[in-house]
Structure formats: C-alpha cells, structure tokens
Protein backbone atom coordinates (compact mmCIF):
# COMPACT_ATOMS: atom_id res chain seq x y z
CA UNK A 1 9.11 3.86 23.58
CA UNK A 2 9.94 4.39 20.00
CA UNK A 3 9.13 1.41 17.31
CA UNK A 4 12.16 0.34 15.92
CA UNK A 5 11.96 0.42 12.05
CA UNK A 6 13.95 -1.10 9.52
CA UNK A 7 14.54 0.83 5.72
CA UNK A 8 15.20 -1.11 2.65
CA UNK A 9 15.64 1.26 -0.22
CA UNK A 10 18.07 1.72 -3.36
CA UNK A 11 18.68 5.30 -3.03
CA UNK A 12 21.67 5.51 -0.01
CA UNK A 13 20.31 9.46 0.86
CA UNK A 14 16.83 7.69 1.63
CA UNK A 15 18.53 5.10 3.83
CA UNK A 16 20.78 7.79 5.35
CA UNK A 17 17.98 10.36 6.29
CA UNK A 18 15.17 8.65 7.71
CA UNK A 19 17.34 8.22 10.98
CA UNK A 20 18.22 11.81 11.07
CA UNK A 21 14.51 13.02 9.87
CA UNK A 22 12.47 11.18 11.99
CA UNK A 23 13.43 11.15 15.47
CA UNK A 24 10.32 9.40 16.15
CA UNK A 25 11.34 6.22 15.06
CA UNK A 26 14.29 4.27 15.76
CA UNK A 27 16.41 3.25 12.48
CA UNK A 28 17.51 -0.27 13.38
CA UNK A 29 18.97 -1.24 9.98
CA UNK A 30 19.34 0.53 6.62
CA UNK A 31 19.93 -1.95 3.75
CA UNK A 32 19.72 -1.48 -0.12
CA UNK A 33 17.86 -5.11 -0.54
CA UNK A 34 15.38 -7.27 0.48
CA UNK A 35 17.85 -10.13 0.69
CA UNK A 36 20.55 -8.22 2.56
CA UNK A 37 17.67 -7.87 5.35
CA UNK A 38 16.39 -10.99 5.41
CA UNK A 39 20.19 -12.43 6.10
CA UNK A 40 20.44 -10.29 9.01
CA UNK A 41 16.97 -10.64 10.15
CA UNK A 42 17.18 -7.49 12.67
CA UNK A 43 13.91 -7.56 14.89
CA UNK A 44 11.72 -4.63 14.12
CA UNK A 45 8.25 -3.69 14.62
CA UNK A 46 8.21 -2.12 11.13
CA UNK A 47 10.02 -2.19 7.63
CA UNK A 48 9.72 0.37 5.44
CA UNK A 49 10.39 -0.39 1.94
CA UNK A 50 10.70 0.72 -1.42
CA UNK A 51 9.04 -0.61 -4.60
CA UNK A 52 11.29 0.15 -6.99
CA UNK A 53 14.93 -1.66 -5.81
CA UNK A 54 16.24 -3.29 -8.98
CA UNK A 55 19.03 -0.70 -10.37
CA UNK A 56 22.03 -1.20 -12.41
CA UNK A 57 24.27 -2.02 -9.54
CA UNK A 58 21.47 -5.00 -8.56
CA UNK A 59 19.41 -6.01 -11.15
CA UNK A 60 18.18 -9.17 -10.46
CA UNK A 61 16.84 -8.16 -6.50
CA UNK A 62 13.57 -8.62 -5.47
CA UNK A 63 11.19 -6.13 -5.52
CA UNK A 64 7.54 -5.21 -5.54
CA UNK A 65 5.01 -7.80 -4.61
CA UNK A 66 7.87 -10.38 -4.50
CA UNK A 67 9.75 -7.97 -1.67
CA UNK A 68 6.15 -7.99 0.30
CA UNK A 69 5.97 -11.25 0.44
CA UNK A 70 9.32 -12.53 0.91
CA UNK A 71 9.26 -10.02 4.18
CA UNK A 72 5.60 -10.68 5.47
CA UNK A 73 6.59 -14.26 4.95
CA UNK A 74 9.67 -13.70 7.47
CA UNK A 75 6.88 -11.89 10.02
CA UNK A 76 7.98 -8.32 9.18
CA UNK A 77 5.37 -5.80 9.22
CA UNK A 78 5.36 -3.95 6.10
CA UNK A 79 4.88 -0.08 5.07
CA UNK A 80 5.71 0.44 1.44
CA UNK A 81 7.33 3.86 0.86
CA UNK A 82 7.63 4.56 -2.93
CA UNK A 83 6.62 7.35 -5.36
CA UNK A 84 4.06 4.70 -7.12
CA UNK A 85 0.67 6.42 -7.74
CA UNK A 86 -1.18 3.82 -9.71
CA UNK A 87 -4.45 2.70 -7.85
CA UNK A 88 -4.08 -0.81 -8.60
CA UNK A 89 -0.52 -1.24 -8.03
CA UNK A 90 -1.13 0.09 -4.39
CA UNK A 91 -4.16 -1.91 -4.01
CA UNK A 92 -2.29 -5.07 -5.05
CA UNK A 93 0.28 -4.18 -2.27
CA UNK A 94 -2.18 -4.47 0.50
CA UNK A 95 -3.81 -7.15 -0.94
CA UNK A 96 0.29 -8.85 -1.02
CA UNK A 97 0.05 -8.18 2.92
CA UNK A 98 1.71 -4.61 2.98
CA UNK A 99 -0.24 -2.86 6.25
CA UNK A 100 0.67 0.56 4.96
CA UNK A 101 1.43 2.84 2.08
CA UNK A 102 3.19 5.79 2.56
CA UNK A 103 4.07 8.71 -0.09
CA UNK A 104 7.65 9.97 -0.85
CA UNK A 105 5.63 13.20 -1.61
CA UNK A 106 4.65 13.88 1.97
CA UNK A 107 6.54 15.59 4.88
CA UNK A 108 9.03 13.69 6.78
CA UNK A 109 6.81 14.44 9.84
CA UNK A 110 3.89 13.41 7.99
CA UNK A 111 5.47 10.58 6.88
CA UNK A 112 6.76 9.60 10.11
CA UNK A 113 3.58 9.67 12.09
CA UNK A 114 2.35 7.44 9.19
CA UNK A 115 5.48 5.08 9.93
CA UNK A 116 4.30 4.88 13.89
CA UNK A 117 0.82 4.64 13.15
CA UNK A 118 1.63 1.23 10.97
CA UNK A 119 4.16 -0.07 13.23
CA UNK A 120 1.79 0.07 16.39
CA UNK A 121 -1.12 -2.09 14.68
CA UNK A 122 -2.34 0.64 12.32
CA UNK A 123 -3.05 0.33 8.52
CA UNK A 124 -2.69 3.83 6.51
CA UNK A 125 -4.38 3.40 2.94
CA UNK A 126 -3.81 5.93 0.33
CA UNK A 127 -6.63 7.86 -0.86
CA UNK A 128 -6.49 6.38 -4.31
CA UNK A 129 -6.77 3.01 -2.61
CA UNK A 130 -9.59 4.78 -0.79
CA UNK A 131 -11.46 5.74 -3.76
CA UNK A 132 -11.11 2.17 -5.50
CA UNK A 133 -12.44 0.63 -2.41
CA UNK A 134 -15.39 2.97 -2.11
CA UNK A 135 -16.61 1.99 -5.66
CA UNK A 136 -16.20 -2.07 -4.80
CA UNK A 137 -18.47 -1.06 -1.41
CA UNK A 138 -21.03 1.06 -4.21
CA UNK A 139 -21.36 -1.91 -6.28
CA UNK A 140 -22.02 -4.16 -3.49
CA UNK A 141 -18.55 -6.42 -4.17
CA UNK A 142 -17.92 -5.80 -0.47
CA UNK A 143 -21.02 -5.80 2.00
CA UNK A 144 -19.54 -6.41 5.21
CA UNK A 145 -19.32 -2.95 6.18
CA UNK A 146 -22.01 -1.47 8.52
CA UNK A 147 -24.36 1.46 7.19
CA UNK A 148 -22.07 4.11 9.36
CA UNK A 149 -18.74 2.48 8.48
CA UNK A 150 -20.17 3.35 4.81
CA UNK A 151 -21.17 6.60 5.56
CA UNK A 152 -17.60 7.08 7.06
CA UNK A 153 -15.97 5.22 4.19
CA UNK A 154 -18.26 7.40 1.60
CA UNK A 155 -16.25 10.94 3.75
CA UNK A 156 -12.82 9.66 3.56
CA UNK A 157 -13.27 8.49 -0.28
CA UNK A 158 -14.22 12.17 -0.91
CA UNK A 159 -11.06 13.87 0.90
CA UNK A 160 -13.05 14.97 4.39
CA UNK A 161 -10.77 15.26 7.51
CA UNK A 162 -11.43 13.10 10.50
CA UNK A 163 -12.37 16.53 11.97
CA UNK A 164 -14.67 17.53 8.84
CA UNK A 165 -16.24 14.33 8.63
CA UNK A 166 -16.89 13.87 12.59
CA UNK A 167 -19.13 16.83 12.48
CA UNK A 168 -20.34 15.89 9.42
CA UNK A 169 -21.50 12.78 11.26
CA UNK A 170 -22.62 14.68 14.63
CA UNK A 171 -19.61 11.55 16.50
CA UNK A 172 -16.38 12.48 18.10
CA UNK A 173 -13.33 12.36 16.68
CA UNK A 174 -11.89 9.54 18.66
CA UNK A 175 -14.80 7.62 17.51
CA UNK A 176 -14.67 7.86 14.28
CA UNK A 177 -10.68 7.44 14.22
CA UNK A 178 -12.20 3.51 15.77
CA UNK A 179 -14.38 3.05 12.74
CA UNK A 180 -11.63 4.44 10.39
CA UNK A 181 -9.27 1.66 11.84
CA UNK A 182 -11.78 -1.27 11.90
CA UNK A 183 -12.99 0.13 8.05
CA UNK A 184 -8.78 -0.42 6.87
CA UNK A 185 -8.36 -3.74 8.54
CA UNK A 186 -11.82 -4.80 7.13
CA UNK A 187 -11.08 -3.48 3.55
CA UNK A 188 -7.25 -4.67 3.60
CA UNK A 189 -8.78 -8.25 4.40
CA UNK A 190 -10.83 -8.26 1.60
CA UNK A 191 -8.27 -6.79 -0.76
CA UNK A 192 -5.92 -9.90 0.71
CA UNK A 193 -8.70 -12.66 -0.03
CA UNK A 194 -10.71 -11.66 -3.14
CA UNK A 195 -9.14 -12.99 -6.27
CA UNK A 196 -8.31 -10.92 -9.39
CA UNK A 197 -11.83 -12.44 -11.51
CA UNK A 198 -13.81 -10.75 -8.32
CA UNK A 199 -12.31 -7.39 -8.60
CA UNK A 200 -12.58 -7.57 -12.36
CA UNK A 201 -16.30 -8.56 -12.39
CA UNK A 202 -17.21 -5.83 -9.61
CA UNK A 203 -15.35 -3.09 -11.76
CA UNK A 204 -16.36 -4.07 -14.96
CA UNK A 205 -13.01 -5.12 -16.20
CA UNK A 206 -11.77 -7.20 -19.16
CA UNK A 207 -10.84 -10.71 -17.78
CA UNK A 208 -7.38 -11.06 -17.29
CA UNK A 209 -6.53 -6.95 -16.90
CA UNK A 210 -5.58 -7.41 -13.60
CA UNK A 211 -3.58 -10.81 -13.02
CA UNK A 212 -0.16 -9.26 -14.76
CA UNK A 213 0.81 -7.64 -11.18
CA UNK A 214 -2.18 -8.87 -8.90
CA UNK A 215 -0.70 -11.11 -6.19
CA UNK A 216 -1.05 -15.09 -6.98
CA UNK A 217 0.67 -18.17 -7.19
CA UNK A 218 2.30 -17.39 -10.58
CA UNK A 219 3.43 -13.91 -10.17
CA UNK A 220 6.48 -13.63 -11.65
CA UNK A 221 9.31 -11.95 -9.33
CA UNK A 222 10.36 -8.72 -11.54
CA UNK A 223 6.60 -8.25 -12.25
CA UNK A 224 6.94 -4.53 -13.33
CA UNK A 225 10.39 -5.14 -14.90
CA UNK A 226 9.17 -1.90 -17.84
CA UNK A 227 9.03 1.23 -15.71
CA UNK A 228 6.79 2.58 -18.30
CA UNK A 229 3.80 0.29 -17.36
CA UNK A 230 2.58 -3.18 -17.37
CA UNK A 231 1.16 -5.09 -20.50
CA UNK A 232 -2.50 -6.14 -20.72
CA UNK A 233 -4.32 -8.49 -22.61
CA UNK A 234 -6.13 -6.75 -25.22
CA UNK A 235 -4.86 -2.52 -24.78
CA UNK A 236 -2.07 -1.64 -24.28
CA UNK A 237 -0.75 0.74 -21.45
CA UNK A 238 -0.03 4.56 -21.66
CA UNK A 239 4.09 4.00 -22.00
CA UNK A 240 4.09 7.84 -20.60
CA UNK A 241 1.59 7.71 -17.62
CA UNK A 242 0.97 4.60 -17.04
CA UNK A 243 -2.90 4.66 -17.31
CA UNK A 244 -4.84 2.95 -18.62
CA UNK A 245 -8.92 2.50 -18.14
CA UNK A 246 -8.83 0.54 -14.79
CA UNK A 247 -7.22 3.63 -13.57
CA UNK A 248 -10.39 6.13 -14.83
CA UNK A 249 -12.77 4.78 -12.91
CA UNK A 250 -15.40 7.00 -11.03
C-alpha cells in the first residue's frame, strides 16, 4: 500500500509534480502553506515540506522551524524538502522534530524512495548532518553509541555505501541497514534534547552562535527572514554563502 503524503511548498510546479513524479507515493493534498494544511488537517503518514514558504504573495506564513513545529505539534510526520545546504540549519530541523531531510538536488526516484523510507518509520539524515554528528560522537558530546555503531557512523560520515561499508565491516547489508536506522533515531534524539550551550561547548563555539535559529522557547517565527544568512553575535555571516566558521568544521 502506498503512504499517503501531503506537499506544502510555495512553488505550484513543485506541488503539481510530485503526484505525477512519484508514483510511489500517494499525493493526498498539495497546499502552498502551513496554515492552509493545518485547516484541512488531511490524514497522512508523511508531509513533505519546504523551508523557504514566505514569498511576496504570503509574507507573513510560517516557515522553517516554526512550520516543523506547528505540524509535528498537529502529529504530522515531517520530511523537509528544500535546497538548504547549511549544516546547522539542517541539524536544527531534526533537532525541531523533522524525521527527514531530503534534497531538491536529487532524482525524483531518489527522492521518492527517501519520501517512503521517512513515512514508514525511517529517518534519512543528510550527509552534512552526518558529518556534524560524527565530530559531536569524536569529541565524546554523544557517548551512547556502541563501538560498531561508531565504526558504522565513522563509514557513513566519510561517504561509504551501505554496500562499501558492509564489507568494510565483514556484516551483511541488512545488518548494517539495522544499525544505520537505530544510529539516526539515536542521533536525531540527541539533536532533539541537547540544548544550543551543549553543542556550542562540544564544537568549540562562541556562546550564543547558535541560539539565532536553534529551536527554543524564544525562537522567533520568521527566524531566517534575510535569505542571505543569519546574524551572530560577534562575526558576521558571509551575505554571499552563507558560511561562516561553524560551518568549517573538520
């Protein structure tokens, strides 16, 4: 049985397409808002949403960690679909109870098994996300993880296949695939529960880099509002990239 999946998105050609793309997956609504959704509260194993939803034609719309929440709050399972690349902004995603986050790069096949995989219990984490997660497990910020789920952890930081790494590992695919998805859940907890100060200390941040988009009590709705970054106490981000020295970490 296909998982029925919900899109909220600006762009009317995403909206439109998914349905006709992935055949996978059945399109139960298509909306341009987070509010429009919630009104009609369709059931669905799975929303798919965009990051980026405030436009001209509704500028005042949630969006971001405000849209995560204001979903997961209504018990939608979330997959975030969005061209964001910044490590932390993806990271503070999963830690605003998003189970997934999905590329507008990719495939629509690729895409779409990434879609199922979420909406059956699954959590996809970018490899970004990966590689920020690796270095909290290095410095010992996160030390529930067993010595193989490191050693597996360790593989998928450095870009190794399940196949690659499986050998690597002398286990079978399908076994690793079980550590992979008890690694995500584990990792996505922690990302959920530690607060920005932990993250900071662990990474050798400034205090305070993190709270202007890290989920918490006063985060304000529009918290990206400047497409060209986020402002930080004490630097100032790259208005071109984005990037700033959270985001050059080993």
């Amino acid at each position: 049985m296909r998982p029925t999946v919900a899109v909220v998105d600006d762009a009317s050609v995403i909206r439109e397409s998914i349905a006709i793309l992935m055949s996978d997956i059945q399109v139960v609504a298509a909306v341009p808002t987070v509010e429009e959704l919630i009104r009609g509260r369709p059931p669905a194993d799975l929303v798919v949403l965009d990051l980026h939803l405030a436009n001209a034609a509704q500028p005042d719309v949630r969006q971001g960690i405000a849209a995560i929440r204001a979903l997961t709050d209504g018990g939608y399972r979330v997959c975030v679909y969005s061209q964001e690349e910044r490590r932390f902004v993806l990271a503070a995603c999963i830690a605003a109870g998003a189970h997934g986050i999905v590329s507008k790069s990719l495939s629509a096949a690729a895409a779409q098994q990434h879609f199922v995989e979420v909406a059956g219990g699954g959590t996809v984490i970018p490899q970004s996300v990966i590689g920020l997660l690796e270095v909290l497990v290095r410095r010992r910020a996160i030390t529930v993880l067993t010595d193989r789920q490191r050693q597996v952890l360790h593989g998928r930081a450095r870009g190794f296949s399940y196949g690659q790494l499986a050998r690597r590992l002398f286990i079978g695919e399908s076994t690793l695939r079980g550590y992979w998805k008890d690694i995500t859940e584990t990792l996505s907890d922690y990302l959920a529960s530690a607060t920005p100060a932990e993250i900071e200390h662990a990474l050798g941040l400034a205090p305070g880099d993190l709270l202007e988009f890290w989920p918490g009590g006063d985060t304000p709705t529009a918290w990206w509002s400047t497409a060209s970054g986020w402002p930080r106490p004490g630097g100032a981000v790259d208005a071109t990239s984005g990037a700033s020295d959270v985001d050059r970490l080993a």
